[in-house]
Protein backbone atom coordinates (compact mmCIF):
# COMPACT_ATOMS: atom_id res chain seq x y z
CA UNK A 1 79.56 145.49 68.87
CA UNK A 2 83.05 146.12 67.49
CA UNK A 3 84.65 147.03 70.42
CA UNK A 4 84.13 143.34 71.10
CA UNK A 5 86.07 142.49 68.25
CA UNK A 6 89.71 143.06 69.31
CA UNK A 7 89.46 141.16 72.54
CA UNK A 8 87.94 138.17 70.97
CA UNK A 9 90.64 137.71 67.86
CA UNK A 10 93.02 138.07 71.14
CA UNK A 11 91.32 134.91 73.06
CA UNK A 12 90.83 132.75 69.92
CA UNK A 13 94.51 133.68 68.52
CA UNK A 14 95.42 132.65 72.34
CA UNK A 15 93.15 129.39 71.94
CA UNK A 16 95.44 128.76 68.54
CA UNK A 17 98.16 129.13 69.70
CA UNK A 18 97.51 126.87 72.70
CA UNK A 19 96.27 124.13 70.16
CA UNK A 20 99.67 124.11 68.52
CA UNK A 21 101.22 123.96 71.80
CA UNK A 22 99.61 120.68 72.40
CA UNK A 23 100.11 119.39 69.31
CA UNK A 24 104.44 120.05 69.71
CA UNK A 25 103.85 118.69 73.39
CA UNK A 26 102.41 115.23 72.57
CA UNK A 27 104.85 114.84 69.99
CA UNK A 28 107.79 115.22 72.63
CA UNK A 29 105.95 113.20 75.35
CA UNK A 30 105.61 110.76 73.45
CA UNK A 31 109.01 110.64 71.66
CA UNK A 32 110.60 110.40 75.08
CA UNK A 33 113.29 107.87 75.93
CA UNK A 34 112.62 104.79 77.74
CA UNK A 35 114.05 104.48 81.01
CA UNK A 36 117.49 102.66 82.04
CA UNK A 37 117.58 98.95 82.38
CA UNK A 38 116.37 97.45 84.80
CA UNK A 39 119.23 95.31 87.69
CA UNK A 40 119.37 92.32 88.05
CA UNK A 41 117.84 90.96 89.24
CA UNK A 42 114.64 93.57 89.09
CA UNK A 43 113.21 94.60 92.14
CA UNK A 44 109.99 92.41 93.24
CA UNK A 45 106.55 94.51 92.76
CA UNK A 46 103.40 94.26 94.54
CA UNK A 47 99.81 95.18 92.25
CA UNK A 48 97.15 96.92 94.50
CA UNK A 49 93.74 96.26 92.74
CA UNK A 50 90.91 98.15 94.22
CA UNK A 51 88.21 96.26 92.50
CA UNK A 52 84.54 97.25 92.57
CA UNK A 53 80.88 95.54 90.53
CA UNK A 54 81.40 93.08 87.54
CA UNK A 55 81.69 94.71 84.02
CA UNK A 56 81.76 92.91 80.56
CA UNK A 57 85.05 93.41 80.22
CA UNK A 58 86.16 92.66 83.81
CA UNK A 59 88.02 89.48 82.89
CA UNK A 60 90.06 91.13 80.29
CA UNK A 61 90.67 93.57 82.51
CA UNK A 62 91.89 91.95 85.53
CA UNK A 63 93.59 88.83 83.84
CA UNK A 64 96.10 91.64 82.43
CA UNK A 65 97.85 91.89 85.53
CA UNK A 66 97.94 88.64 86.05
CA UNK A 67 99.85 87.84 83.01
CA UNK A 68 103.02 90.02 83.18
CA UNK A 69 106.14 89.45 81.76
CA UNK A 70 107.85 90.38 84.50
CA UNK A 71 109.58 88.07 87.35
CA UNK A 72 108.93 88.99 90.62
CA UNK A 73 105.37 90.23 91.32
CA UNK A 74 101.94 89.87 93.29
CA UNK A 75 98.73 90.73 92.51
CA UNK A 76 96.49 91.65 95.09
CA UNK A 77 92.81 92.43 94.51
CA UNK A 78 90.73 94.79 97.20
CA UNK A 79 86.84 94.12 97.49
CA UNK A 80 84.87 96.32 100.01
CA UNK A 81 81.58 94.25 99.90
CA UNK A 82 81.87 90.49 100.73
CA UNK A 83 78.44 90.54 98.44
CA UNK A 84 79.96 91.84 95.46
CA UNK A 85 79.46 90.05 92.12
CA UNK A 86 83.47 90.54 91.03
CA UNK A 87 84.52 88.47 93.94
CA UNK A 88 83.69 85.14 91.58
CA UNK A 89 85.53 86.07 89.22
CA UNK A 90 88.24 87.28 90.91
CA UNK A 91 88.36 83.29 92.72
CA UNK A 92 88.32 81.89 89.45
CA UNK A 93 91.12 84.18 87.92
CA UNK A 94 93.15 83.42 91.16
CA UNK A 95 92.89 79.71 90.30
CA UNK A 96 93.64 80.01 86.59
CA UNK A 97 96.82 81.54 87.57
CA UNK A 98 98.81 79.41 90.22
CA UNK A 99 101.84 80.67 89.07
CA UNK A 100 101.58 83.70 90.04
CA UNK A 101 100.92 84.74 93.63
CA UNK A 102 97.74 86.34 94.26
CA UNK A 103 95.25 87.48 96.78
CA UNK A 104 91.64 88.50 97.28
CA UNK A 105 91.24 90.45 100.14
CA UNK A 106 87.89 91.63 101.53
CA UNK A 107 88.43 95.33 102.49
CA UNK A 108 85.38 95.69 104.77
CA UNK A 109 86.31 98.76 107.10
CA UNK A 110 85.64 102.50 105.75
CA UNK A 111 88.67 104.36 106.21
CA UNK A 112 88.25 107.88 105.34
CA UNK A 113 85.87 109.32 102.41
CA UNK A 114 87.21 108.03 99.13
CA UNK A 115 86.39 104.39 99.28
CA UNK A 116 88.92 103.40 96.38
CA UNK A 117 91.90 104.59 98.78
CA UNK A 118 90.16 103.15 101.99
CA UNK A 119 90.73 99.75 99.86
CA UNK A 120 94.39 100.25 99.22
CA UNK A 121 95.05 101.38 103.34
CA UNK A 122 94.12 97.72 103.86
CA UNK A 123 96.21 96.24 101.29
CA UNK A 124 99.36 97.98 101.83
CA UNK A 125 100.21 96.71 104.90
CA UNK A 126 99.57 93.16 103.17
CA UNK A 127 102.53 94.09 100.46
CA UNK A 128 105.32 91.72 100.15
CA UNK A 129 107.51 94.48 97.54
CA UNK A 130 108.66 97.85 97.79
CA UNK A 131 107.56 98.67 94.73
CA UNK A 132 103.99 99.57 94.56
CA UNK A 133 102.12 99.46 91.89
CA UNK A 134 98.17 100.94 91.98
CA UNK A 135 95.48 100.30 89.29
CA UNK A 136 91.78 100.94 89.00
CA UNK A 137 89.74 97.78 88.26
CA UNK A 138 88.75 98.94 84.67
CA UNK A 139 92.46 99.15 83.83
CA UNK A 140 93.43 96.93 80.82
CA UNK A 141 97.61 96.60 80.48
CA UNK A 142 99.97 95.48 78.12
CA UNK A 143 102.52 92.36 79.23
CA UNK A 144 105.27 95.16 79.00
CA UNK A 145 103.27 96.94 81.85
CA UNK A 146 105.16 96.32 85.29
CA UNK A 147 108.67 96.42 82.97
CA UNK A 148 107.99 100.12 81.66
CA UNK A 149 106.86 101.40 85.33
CA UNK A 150 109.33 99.73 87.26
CA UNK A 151 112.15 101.32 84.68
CA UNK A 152 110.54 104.77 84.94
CA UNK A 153 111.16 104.48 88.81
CA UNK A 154 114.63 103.63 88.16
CA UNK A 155 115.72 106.95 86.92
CA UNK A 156 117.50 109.22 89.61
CA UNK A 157 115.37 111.36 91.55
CA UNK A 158 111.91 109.76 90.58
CA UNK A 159 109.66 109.32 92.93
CA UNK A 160 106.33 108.24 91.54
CA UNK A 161 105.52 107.11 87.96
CA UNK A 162 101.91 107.82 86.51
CA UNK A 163 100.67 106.21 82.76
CA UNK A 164 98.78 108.14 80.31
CA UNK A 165 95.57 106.61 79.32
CA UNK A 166 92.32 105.94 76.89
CA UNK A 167 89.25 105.30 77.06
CA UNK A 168 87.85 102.21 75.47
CA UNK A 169 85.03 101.34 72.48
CA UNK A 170 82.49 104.04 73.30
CA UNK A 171 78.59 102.41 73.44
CA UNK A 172 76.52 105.49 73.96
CA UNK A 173 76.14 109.17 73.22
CA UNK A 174 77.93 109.85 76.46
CA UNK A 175 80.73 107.35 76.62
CA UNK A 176 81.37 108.92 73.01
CA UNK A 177 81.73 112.45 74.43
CA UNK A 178 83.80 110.92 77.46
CA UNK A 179 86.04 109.47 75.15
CA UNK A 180 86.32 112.53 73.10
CA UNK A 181 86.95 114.45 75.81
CA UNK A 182 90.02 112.17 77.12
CA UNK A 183 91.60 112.84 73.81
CA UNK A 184 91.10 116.01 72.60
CA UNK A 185 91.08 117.66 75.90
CA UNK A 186 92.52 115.84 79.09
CA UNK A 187 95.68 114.23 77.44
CA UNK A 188 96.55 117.49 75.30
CA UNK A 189 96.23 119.16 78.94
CA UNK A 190 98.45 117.03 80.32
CA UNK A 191 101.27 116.77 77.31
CA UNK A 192 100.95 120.85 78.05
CA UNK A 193 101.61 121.03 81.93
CA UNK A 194 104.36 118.39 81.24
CA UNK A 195 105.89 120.72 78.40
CA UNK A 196 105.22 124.16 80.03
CA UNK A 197 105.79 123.76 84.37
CA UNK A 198 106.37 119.86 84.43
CA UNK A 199 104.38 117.08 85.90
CA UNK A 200 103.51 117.78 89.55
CA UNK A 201 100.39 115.34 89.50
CA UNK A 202 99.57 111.71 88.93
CA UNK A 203 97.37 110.20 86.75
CA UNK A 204 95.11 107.73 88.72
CA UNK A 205 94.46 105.02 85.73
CA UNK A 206 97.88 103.11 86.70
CA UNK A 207 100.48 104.82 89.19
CA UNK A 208 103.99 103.26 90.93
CA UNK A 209 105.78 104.72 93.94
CA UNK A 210 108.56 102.92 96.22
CA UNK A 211 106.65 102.46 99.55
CA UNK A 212 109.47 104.19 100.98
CA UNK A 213 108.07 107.61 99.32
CA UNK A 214 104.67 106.44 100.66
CA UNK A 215 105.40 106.39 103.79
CA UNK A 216 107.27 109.33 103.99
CA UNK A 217 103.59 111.02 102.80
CA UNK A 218 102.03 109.63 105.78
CA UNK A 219 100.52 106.76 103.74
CA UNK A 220 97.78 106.37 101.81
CA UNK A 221 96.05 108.15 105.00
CA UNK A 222 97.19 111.01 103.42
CA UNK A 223 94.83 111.17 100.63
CA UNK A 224 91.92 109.49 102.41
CA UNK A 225 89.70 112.44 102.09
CA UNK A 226 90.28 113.82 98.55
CA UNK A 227 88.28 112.99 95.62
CA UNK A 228 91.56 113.64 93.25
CA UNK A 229 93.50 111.34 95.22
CA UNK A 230 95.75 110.73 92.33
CA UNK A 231 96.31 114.37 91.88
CA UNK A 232 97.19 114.72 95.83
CA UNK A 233 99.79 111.41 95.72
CA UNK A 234 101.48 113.02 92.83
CA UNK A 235 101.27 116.99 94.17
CA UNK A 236 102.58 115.75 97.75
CA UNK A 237 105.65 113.77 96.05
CA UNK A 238 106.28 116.81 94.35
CA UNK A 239 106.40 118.58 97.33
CA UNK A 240 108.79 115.86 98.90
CA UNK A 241 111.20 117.22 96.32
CA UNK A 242 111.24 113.97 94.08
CA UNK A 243 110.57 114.09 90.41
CA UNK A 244 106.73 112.79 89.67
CA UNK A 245 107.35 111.71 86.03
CA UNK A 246 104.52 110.54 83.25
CA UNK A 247 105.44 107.81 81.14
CA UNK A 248 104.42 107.45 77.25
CA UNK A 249 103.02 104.22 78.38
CA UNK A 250 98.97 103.78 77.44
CA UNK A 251 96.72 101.91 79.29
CA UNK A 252 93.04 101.36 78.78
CA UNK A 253 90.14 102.25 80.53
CA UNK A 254 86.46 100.46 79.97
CA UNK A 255 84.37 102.87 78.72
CA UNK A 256 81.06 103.02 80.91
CA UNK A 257 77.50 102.90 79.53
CA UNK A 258 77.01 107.06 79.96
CA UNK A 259 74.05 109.08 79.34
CA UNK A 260 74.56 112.46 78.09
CA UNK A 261 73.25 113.88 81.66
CA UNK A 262 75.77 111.26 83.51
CA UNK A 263 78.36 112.66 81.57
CA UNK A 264 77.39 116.04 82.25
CA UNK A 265 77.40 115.33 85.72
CA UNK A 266 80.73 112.92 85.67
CA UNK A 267 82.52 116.17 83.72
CA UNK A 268 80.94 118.79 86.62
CA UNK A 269 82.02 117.08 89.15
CA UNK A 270 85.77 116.60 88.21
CA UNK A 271 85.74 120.39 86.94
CA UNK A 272 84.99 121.68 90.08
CA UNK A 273 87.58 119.26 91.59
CA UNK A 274 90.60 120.65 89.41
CA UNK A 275 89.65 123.94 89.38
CA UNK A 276 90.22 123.68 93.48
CA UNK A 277 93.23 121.96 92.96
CA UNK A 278 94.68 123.64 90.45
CA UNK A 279 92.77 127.35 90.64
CA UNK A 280 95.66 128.62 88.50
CA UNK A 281 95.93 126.39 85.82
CA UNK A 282 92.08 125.99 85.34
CA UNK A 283 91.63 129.74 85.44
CA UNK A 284 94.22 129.68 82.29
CA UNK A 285 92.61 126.74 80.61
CA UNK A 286 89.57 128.77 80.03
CA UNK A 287 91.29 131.08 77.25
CA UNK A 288 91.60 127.48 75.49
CA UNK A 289 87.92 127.76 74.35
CA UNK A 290 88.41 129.07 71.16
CA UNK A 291 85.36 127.73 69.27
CA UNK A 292 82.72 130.10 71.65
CA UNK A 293 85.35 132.70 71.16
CA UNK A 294 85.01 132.21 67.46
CA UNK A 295 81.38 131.75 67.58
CA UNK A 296 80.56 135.18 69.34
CA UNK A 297 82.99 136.86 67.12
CA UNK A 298 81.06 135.78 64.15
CA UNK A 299 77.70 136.83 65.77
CA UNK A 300 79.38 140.04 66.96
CA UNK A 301 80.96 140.92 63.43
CA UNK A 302 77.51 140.88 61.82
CA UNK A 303 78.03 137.24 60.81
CA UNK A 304 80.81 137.96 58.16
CA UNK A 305 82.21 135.36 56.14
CA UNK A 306 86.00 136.16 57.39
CA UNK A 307 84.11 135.32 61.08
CA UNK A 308 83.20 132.27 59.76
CA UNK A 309 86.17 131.20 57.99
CA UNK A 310 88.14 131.88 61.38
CA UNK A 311 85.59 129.61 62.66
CA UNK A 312 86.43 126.83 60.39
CA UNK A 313 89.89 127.25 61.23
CA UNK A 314 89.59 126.68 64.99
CA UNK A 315 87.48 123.85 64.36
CA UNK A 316 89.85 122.39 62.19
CA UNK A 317 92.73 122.84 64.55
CA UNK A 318 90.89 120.95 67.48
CA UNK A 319 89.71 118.23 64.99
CA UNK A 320 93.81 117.72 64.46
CA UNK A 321 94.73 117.93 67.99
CA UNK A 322 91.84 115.38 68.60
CA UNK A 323 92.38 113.06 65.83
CA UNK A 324 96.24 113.06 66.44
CA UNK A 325 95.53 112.53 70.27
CA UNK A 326 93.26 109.85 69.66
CA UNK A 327 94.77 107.62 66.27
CA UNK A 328 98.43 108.76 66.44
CA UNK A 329 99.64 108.95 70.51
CA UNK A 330 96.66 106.92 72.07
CA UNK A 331 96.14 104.47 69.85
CA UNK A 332 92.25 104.24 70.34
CA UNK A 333 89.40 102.88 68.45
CA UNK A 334 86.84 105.70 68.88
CA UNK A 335 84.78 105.48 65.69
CA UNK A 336 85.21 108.18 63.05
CA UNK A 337 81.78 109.40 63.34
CA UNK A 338 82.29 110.61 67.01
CA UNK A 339 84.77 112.97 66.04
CA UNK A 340 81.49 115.10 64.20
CA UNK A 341 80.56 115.60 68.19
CA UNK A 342 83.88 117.89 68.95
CA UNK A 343 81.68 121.45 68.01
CA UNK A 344 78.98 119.87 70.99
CA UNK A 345 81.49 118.54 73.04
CA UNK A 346 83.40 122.28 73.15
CA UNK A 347 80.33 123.85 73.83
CA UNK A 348 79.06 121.72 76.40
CA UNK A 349 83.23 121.90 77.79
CA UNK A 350 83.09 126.11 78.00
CA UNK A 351 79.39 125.39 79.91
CA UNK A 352 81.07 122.95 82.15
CA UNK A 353 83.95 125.57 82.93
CA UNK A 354 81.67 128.33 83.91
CA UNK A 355 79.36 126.21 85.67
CA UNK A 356 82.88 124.95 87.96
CA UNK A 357 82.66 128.33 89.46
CA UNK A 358 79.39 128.12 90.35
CA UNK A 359 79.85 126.39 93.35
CA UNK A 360 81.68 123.97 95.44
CA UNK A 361 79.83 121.23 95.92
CA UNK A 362 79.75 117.75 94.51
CA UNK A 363 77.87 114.69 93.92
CA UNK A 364 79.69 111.43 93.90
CA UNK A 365 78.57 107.84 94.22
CA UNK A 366 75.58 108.98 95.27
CA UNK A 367 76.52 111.22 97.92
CA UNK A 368 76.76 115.15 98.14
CA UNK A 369 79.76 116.63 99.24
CA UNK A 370 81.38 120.26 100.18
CA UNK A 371 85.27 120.50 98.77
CA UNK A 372 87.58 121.98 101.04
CA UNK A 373 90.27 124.42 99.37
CA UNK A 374 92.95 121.65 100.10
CA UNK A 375 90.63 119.34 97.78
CA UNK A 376 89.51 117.18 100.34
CA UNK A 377 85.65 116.25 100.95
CA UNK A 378 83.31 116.90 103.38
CA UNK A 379 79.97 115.58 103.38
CA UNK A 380 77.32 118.12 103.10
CA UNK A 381 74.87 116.29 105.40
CA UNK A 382 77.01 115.50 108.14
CA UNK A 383 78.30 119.43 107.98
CA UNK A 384 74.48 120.77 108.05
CA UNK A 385 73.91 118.27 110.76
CA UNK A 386 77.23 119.78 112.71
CA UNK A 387 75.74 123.42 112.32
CA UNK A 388 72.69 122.86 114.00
């Protein structure tokens, strides 16, 4: 097997390389500049807050946005289901706020597949501001929050703004690996693209756009159909010829209660998503596998000790991208311990990038689904149903 040999030292001194790459392209994300100052006085900004089910750390959550240091703003909060158990909460948090103007607003019709942007069709048009400003539910913010994204819009030639993220306190083996993943391998990924072709996507955690971009996209309409509707907003502004720009601005995420399977599946699922949005890019991300590379190599050597200390080496250099990621950029509290998961969570990540090409179909809340090559969804049942 030594005519394997040569090839493989090629992929995992490709996979090294790449490390190092991320490594040089967090540091210069995240030493970035701030943006200018804000006029005065600042433009007004209006919060759109799909919300969906009540979570332990809901209140912390949602009560971020509701006290901003910032002096213009509205909050509005988007509920599909008039039976939800947020919607409580939601009253009370409205009420323990009066100074600061905020809505619930039921969000009953189903506009187009993705429910989270059916929500935000319906609040749009309810927007006092120009300045929009779009957050998932589970999204925790600083006070500096609306400050730092309405400064990043200020720069000439942006047109939408997109914050980095992590995940937060990790309860089970799979929120671990979820977490793990975030910071060794999404974030990295990202600080790369942004180093290497620039950003041409958004990052769906916490986003801002002037509504005059939006509309010029056709709305939130748009994106109705596509699962990566973040990755379509910021890919279509792109394509408007404004700059899509990623602040070094980290917000938090709650960190679900995942089993390994559900984080399996969660990981499939937005594999098979990227790799149709991005074919390219994902194609290349697969030389980034260097522990399997390094793995085979030592089985295909005859399990030689120089195999193995190559080995240690890779592992070692993902352990520092991950540990930097996570403790030095991100900030985040994932405990020491989960960091001895990285050799599993590599190894289940190489799986999870084969298996991508496997097919095209997806499950999501529930539901199975065909993507399109444009990204958007199609329902399998309602195509099968079409056919016959």
């Amino acid at each position: 097997m030594t005519y394997l040999l040569y090839p493989l030292l090629l992929l995992i001194l490709a996979a090294l390389v790449y490390q190092v790459l991320a490594l040089v392209s967090l540091a210069r994300l995240f030493s970035a500049r701030p943006g200018p100052p804000l006029p005065e006085p600042p433009p007004g900004v209006t919060v759109l807050k799909p919300v969906k089910g009540l979570e332990p750390d809901s209140r912390a959550c949602l009560e971020s946005f509701l006290t901003q240091d910032y002096p213009a703003y509205e909050v509005l909060f988007g509920v599909a289901d008039q039976g939800d158990a947020v919607l409580p909460l939601l009253d009370d948090l409205v009420r323990a706020h009066p100074q600061r103007p905020a809505r619930v607003v039921l969000c009953t019709e189903v506009l187009g597949q993705n429910p989270k942007v059916s929500i935000l069709r319906q609040l749009e048009p309810l927007a006092r501001h120009d300045l929009l400003v779009v957050a998932d539910g589970d999204v925790k913010v600083g006070e500096d929050f609306l400050q730092r994204v309405a400064a990043g819009l200020a720069e000439p030639g942006v047109g939408l703004v997109s914050c980095l993220y992590r995940a937060g306190p990790a309860r089970t083996l799979g929120s671990a690996l979820e977490a793990l993943t975030i910071s060794a391998d999404f974030i990295p990924s990202v600080a790369v693209a942004r180093q290497v072709e620039g950003i041409r996507f958004a990052l769906g955690a916490a986003l801002a756009l002037p509504r005059q971009v939006l509309a010029r996209l056709g709305g939130f309409a748009a994106i109705a159909d596509h699962l990566a509707d973040d990755y379509q907003l910021g890919w279509q502004v792109h394509r408007l010829g404004l700059r899509v720009d990623l602040l070094p601005y980290v917000v938090e995420t709650v960190n679900p209660h995942m089993t390994l399977a559900a984080y399996f599946l969660h990981q499939l699922r937005w594999s098979r998503t990227y790799r149709v949005c991005r074919p390219g890019g994902y194609l290349a991300f697969g030389v980034t596998h260097g522990l399997v590379f390094a793995l085979v190599l030592w089985l295909a050597s005859g399990l030689a000790g120089w195999a193995l200390e190559l080995t240690g080496a890779v592992l070692a250099l993902r352990a520092a991208v991950a540990l930097a990621s996570e403790r030095l950029y991100l900030r985040g509290r994932l405990r020491p311990g989960a960091f001895l998961l990285l050799p599993v969570k590599d190894l289940l990540a190489f799986a999870l990038w084969l298996l991508s090409f496997s097919g095209d179909t997806v499950t999501w809340r529930g539901r199975r689904f065909r993507l399109r090559r444009d990204g958007a969804l199609m329902e399998t049942q309602k195509e099968d149903s079409g056919r016959k």
